[in-house]
N, C-alpha and C. Protein backbone atom coordinates (compact mmCIF):
# COMPACT_ATOMS: atom_id res chain seq x y z
N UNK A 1 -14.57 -2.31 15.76
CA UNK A 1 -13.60 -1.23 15.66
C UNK A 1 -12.40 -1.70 14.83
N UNK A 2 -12.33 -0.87 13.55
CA UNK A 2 -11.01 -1.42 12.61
C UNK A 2 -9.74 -0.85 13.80
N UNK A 3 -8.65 -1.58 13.56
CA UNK A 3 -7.41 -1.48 14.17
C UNK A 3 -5.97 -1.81 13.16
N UNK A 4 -6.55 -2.25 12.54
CA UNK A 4 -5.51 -2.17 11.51
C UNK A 4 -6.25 -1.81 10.02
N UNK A 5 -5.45 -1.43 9.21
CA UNK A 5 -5.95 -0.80 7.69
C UNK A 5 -4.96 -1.12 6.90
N UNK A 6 -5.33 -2.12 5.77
CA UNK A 6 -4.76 -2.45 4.93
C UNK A 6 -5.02 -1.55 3.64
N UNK A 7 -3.74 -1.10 2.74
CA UNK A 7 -4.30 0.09 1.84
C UNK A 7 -3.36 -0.49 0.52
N UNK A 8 -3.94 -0.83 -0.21
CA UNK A 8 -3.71 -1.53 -1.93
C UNK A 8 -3.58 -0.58 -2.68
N UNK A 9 -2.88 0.08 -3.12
CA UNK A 9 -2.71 1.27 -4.32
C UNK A 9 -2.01 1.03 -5.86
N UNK A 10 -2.82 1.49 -6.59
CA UNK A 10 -2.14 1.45 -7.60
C UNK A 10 -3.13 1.50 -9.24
N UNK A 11 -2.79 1.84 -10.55
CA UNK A 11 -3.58 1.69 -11.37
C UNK A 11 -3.89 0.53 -12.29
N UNK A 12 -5.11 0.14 -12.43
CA UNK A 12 -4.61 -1.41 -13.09
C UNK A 12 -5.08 -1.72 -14.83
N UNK A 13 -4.68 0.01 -14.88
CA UNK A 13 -4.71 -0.11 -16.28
C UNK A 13 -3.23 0.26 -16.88
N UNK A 14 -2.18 0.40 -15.71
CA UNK A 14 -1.20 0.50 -15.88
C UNK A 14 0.10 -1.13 -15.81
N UNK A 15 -0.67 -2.07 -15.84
CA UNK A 15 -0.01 -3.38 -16.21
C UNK A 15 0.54 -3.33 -14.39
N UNK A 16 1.36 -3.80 -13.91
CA UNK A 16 2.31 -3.97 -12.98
C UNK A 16 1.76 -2.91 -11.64
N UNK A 17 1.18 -1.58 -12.25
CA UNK A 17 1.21 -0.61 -11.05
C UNK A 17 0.04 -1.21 -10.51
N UNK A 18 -0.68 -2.38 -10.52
CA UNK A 18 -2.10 -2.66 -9.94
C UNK A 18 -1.76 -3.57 -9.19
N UNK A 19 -0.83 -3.83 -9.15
CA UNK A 19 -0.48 -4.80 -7.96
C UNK A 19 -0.92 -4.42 -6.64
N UNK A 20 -0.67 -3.52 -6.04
CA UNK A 20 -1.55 -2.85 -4.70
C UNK A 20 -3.37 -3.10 -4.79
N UNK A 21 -3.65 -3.20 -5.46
CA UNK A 21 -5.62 -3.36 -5.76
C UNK A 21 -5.18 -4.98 -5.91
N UNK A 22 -4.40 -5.30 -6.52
CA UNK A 22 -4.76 -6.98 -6.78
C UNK A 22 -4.04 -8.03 -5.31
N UNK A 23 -3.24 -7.07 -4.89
CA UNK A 23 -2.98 -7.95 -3.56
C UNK A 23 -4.06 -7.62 -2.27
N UNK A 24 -4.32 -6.26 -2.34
CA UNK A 24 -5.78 -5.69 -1.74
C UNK A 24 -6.99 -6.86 -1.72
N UNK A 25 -7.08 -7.06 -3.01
CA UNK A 25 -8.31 -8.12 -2.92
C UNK A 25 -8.28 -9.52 -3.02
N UNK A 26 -6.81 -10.26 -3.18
CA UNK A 26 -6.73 -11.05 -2.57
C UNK A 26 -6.30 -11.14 -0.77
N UNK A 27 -6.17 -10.29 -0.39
CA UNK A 27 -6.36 -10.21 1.38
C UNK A 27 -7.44 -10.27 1.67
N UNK A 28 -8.48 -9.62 1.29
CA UNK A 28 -9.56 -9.16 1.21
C UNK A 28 -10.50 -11.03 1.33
N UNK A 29 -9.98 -11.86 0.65
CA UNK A 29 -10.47 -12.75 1.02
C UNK A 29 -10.53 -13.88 1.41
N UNK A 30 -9.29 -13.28 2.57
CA UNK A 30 -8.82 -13.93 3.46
C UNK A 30 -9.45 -14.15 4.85
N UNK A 31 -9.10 -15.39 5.95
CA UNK A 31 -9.91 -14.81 6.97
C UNK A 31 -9.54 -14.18 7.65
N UNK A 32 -9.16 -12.99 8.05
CA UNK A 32 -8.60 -11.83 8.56
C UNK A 32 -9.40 -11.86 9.82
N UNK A 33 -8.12 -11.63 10.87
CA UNK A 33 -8.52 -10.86 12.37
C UNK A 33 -9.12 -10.21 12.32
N UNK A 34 -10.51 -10.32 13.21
CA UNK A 34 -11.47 -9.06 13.46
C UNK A 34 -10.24 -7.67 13.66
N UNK A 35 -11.01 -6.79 13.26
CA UNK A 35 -10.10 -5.36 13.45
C UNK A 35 -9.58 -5.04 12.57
N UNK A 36 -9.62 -5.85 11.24
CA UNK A 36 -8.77 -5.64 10.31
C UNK A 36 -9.62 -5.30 9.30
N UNK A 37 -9.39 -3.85 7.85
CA UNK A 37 -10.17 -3.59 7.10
C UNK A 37 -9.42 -3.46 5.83
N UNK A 38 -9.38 -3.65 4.81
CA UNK A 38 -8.91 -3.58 3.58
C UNK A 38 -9.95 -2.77 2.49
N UNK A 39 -8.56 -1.79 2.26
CA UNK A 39 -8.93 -0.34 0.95
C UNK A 39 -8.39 -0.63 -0.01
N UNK A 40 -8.81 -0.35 -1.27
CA UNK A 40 -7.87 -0.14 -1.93
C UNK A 40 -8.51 1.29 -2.93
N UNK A 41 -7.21 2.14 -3.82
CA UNK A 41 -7.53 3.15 -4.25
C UNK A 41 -6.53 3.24 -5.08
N UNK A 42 -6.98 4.57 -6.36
CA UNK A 42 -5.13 4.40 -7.27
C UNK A 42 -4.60 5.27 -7.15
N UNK A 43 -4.66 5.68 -6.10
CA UNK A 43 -3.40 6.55 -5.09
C UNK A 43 -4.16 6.96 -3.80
N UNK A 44 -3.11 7.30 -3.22
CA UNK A 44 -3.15 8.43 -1.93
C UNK A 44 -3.73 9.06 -2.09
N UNK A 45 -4.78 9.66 -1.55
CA UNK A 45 -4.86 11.16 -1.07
C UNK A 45 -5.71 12.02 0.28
N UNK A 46 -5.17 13.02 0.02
CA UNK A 46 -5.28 13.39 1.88
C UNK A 46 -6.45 13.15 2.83
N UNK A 47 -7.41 12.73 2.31
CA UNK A 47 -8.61 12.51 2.75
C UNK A 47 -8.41 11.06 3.57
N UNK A 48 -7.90 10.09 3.06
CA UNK A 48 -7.57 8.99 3.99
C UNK A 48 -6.29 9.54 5.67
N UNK A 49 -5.98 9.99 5.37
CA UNK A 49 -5.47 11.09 7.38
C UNK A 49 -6.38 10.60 7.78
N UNK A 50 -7.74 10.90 8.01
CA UNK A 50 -8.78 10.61 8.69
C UNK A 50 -8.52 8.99 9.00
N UNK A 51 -8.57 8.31 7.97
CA UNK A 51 -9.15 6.97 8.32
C UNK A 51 -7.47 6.35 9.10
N UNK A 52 -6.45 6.59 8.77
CA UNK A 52 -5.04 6.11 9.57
C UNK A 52 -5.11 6.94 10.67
N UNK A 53 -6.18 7.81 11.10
CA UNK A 53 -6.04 8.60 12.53
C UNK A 53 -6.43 7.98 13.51
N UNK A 54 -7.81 6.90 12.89
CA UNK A 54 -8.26 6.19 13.50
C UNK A 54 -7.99 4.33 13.96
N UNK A 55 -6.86 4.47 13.27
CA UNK A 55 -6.31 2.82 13.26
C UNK A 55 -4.95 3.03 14.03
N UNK A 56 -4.65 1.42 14.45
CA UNK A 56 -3.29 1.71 15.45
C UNK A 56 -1.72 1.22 14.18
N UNK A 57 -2.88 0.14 13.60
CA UNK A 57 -1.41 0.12 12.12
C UNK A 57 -2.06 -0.04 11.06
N UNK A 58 -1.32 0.50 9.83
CA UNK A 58 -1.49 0.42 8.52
C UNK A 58 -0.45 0.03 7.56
N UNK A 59 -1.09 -1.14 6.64
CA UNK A 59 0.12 -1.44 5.34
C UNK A 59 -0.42 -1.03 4.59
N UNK A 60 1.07 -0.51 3.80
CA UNK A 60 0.63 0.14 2.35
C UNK A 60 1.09 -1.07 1.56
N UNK A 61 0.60 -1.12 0.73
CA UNK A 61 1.07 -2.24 -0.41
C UNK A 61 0.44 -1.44 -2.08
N UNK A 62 2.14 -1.53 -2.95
CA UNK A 62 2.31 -0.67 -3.99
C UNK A 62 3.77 -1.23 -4.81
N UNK A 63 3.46 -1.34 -6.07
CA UNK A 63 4.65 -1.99 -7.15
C UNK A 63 5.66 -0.35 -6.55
N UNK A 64 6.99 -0.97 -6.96
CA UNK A 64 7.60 -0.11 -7.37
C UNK A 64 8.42 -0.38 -8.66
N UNK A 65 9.34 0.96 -9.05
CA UNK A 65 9.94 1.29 -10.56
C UNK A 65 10.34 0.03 -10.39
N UNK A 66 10.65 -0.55 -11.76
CA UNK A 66 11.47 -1.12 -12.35
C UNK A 66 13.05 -0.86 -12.04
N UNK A 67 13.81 -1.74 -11.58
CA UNK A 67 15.38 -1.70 -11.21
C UNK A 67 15.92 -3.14 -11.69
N UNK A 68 15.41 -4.10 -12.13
CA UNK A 68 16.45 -4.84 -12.74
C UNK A 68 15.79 -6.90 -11.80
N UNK A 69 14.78 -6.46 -10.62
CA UNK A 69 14.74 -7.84 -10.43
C UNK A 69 13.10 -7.67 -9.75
N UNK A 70 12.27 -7.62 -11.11
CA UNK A 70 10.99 -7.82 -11.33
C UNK A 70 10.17 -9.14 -10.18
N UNK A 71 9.35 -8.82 -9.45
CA UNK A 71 8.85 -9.68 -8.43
C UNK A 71 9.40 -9.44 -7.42
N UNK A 72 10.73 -9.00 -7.11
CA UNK A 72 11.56 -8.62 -6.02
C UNK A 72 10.49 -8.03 -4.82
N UNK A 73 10.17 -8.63 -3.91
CA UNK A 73 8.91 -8.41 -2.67
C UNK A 73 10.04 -7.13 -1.55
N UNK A 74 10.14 -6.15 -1.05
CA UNK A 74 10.42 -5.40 -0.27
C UNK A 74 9.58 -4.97 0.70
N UNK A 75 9.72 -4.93 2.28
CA UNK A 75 9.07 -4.78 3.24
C UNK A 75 10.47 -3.57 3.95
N UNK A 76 9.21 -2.67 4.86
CA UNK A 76 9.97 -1.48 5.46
C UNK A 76 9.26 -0.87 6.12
N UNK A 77 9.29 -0.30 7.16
CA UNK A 77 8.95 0.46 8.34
C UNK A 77 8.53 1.60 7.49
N UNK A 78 7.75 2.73 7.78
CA UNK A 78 7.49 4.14 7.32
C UNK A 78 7.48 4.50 8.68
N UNK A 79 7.93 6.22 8.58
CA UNK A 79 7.68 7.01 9.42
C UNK A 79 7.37 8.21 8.64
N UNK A 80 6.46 9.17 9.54
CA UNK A 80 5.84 10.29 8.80
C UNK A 80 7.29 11.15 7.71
N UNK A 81 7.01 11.55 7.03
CA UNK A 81 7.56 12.31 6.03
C UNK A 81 7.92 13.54 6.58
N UNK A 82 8.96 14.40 6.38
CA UNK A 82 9.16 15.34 6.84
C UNK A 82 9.52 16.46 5.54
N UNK A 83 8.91 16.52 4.80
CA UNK A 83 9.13 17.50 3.49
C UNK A 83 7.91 17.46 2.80
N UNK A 84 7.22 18.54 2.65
CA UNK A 84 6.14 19.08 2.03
C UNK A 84 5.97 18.70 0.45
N UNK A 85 4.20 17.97 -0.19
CA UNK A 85 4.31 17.61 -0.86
C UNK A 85 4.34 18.25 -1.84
N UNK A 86 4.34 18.05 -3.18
CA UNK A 86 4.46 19.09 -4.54
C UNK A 86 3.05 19.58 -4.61
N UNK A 87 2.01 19.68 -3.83
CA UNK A 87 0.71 19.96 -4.40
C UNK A 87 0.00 18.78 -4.80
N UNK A 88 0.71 17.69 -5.75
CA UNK A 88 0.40 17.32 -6.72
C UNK A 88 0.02 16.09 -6.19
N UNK A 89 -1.46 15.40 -6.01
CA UNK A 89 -1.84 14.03 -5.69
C UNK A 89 -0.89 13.11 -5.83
N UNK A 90 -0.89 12.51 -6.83
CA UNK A 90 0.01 11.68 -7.43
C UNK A 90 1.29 11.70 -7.23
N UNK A 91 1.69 12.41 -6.64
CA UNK A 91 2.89 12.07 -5.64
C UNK A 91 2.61 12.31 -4.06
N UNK A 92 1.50 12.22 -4.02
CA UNK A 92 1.35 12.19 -2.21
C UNK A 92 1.73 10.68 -1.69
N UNK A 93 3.04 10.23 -0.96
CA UNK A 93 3.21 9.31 -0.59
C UNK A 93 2.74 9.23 0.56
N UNK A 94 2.60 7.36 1.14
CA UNK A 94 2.40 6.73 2.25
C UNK A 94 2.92 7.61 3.53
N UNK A 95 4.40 8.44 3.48
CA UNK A 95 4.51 8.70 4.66
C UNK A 95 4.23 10.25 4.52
N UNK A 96 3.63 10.86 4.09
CA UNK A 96 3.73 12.47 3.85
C UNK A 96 1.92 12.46 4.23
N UNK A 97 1.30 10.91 3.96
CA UNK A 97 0.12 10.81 4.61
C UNK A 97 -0.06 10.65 6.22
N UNK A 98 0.74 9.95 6.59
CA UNK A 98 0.85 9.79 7.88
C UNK A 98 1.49 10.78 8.70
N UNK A 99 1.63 11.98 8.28
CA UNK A 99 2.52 13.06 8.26
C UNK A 99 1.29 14.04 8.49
N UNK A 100 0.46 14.21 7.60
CA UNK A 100 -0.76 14.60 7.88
C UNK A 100 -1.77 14.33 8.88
N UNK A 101 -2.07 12.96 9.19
CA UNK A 101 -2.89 12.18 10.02
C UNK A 101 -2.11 12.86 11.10
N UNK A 102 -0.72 13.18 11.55
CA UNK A 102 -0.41 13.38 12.86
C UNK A 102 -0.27 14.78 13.13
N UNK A 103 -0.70 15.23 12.14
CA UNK A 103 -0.69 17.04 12.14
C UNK A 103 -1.92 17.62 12.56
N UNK A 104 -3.28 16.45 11.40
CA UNK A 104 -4.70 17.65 11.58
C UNK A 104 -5.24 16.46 12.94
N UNK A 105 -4.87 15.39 13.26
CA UNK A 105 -5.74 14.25 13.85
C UNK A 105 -5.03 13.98 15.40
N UNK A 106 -3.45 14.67 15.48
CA UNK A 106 -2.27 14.27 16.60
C UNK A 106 -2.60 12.39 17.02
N UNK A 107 -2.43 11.55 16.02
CA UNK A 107 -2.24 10.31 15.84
C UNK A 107 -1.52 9.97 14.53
N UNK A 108 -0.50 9.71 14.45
CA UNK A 108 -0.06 8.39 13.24
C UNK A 108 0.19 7.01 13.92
N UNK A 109 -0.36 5.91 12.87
CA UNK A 109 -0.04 5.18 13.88
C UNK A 109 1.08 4.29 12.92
N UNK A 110 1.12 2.96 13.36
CA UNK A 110 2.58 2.16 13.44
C UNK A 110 2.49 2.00 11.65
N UNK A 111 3.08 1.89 10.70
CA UNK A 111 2.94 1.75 9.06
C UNK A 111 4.18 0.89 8.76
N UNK A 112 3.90 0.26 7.37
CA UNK A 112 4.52 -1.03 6.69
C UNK A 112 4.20 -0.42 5.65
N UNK A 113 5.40 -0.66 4.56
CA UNK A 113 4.94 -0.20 3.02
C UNK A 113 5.59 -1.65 2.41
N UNK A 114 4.82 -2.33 1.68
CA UNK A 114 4.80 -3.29 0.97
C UNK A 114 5.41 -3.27 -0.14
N UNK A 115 6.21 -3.33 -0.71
CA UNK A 115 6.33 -2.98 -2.45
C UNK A 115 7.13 -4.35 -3.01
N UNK A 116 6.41 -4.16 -4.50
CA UNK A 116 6.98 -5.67 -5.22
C UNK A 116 7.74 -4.67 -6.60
N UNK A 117 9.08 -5.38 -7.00
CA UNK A 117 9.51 -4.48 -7.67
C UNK A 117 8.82 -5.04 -9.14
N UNK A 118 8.39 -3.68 -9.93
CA UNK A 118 7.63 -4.11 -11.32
C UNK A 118 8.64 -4.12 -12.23
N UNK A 119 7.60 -5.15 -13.56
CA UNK A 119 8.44 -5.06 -14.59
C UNK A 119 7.81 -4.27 -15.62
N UNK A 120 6.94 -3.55 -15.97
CA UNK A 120 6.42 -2.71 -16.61
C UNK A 120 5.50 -1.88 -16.35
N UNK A 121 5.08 -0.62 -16.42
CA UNK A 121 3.70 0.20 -16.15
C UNK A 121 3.23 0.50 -17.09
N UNK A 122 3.50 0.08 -18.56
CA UNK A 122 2.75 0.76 -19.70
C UNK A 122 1.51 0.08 -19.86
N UNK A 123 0.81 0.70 -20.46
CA UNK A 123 -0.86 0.93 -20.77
C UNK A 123 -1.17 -0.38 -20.78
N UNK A 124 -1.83 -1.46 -20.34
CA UNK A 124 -2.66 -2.73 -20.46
C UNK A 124 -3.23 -3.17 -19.19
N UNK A 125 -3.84 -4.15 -19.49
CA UNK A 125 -4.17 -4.97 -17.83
C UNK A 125 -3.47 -6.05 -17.70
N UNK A 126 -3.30 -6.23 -16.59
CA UNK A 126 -2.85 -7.27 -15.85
C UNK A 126 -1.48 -7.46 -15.41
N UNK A 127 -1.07 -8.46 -14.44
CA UNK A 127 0.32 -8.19 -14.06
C UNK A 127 1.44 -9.27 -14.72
N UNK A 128 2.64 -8.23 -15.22
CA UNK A 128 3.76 -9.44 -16.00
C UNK A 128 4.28 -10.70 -14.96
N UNK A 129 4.26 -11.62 -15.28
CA UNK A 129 4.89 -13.08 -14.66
C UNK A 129 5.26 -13.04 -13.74
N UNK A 130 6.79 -12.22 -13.67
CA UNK A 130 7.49 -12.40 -12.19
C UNK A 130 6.47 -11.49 -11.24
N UNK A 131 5.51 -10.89 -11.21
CA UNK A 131 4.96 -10.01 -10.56
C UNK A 131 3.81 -10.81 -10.08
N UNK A 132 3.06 -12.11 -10.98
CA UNK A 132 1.77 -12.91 -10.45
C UNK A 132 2.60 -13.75 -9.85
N UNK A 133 4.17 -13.98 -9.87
CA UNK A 133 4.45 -15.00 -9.25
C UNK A 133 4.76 -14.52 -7.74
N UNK A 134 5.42 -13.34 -7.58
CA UNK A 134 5.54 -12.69 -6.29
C UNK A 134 4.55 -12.72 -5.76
N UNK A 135 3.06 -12.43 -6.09
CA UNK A 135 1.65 -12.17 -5.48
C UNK A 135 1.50 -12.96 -4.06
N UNK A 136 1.31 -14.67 -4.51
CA UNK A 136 1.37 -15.61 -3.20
C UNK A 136 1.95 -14.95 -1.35
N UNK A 137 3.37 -14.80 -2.32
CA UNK A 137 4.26 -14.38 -0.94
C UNK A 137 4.14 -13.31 -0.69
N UNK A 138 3.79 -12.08 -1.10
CA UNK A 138 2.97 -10.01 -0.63
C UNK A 138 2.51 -10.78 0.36
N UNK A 139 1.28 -11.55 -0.52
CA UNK A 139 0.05 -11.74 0.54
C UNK A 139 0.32 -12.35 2.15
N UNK A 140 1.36 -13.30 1.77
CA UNK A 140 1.61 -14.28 2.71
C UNK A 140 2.82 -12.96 4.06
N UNK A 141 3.11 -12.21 3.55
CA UNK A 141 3.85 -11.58 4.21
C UNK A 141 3.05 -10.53 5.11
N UNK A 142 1.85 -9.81 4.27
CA UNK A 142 1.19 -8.98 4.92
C UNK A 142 0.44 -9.76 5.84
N UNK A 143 0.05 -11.05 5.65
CA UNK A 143 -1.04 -12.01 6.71
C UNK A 143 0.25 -11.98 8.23
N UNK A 144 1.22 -12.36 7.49
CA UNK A 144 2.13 -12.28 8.95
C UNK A 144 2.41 -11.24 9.99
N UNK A 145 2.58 -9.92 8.95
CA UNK A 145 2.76 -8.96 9.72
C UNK A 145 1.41 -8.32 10.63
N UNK A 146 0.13 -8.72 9.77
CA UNK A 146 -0.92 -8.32 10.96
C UNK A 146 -1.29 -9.41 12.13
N UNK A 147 -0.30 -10.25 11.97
CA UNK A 147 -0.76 -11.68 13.39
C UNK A 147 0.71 -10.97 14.00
């Protein structure tokens, strides 16, 4: 029985925004506590409610914009969202999901949103410097928070 859900988001043809899939699969092969399952996808969308209906916690892990200190690792509590999304996938966030899960499923459970601040999202692969150098410590942070 998964009990926790680890969820990697992001595109990784967008340079920096793949950081969520690339810290995803380095967890992924880790030795992780039974109970523990790792997703990754390049975004949200409402169809995962289901699978956080059924877990007691979930991390999100996802670059964010660019602000000035590239690799910058940020950790934070989520709670469900309380404002309706634009329609529009691609902006369905972490907590507007868990927002859902507790609407059609009456469970959200406990959530962590991971984010490393990026230094670019334009068109290529792979992640800029300060962003492979942050990688180590995501990982090392999300291993902590599920022990």
């Amino acid at each position: 029985m998964i009990k926790t859900l680890i969820i990697g988001y992001g595109n990784t043809l967008r340079q920096d925004d793949g950081l969520g899939i690339y810290a995803a699969e380095e967890l992924s092969r880790l030795a992780l506590p039974a109970g523990v399952a790792v997703l990754t996808c390049q975004q949200l969308t409402p169809d995962l409610a289901a699978d956080l209906a059924e877990v007691d916690s979930v991390a999100f892990i996802d670059a964010c914009a660019p602000a000035g200190q590239p690799g910058r690792i940020t950790q934070r509590d989520l709670a469900p969202c309380t404002t309706t999304p634009s329609g529009i996938t691609h902006h369905f966030g972490p907590g507007t999901l868990l927002a859902l899960a507790g609407a059609l499923y009456g469970h959200t459970p406990r959530a962590m949103l991971f984010t490393v601040e990026a230094e670019s999202f334009e068109l290529g692969e792979g992640l800029n410097e300060a962003v492979v150098t942050s990688l180590p410590q995501l990982v090392r942070q999300v291993s902590n928070w599920i022990t």
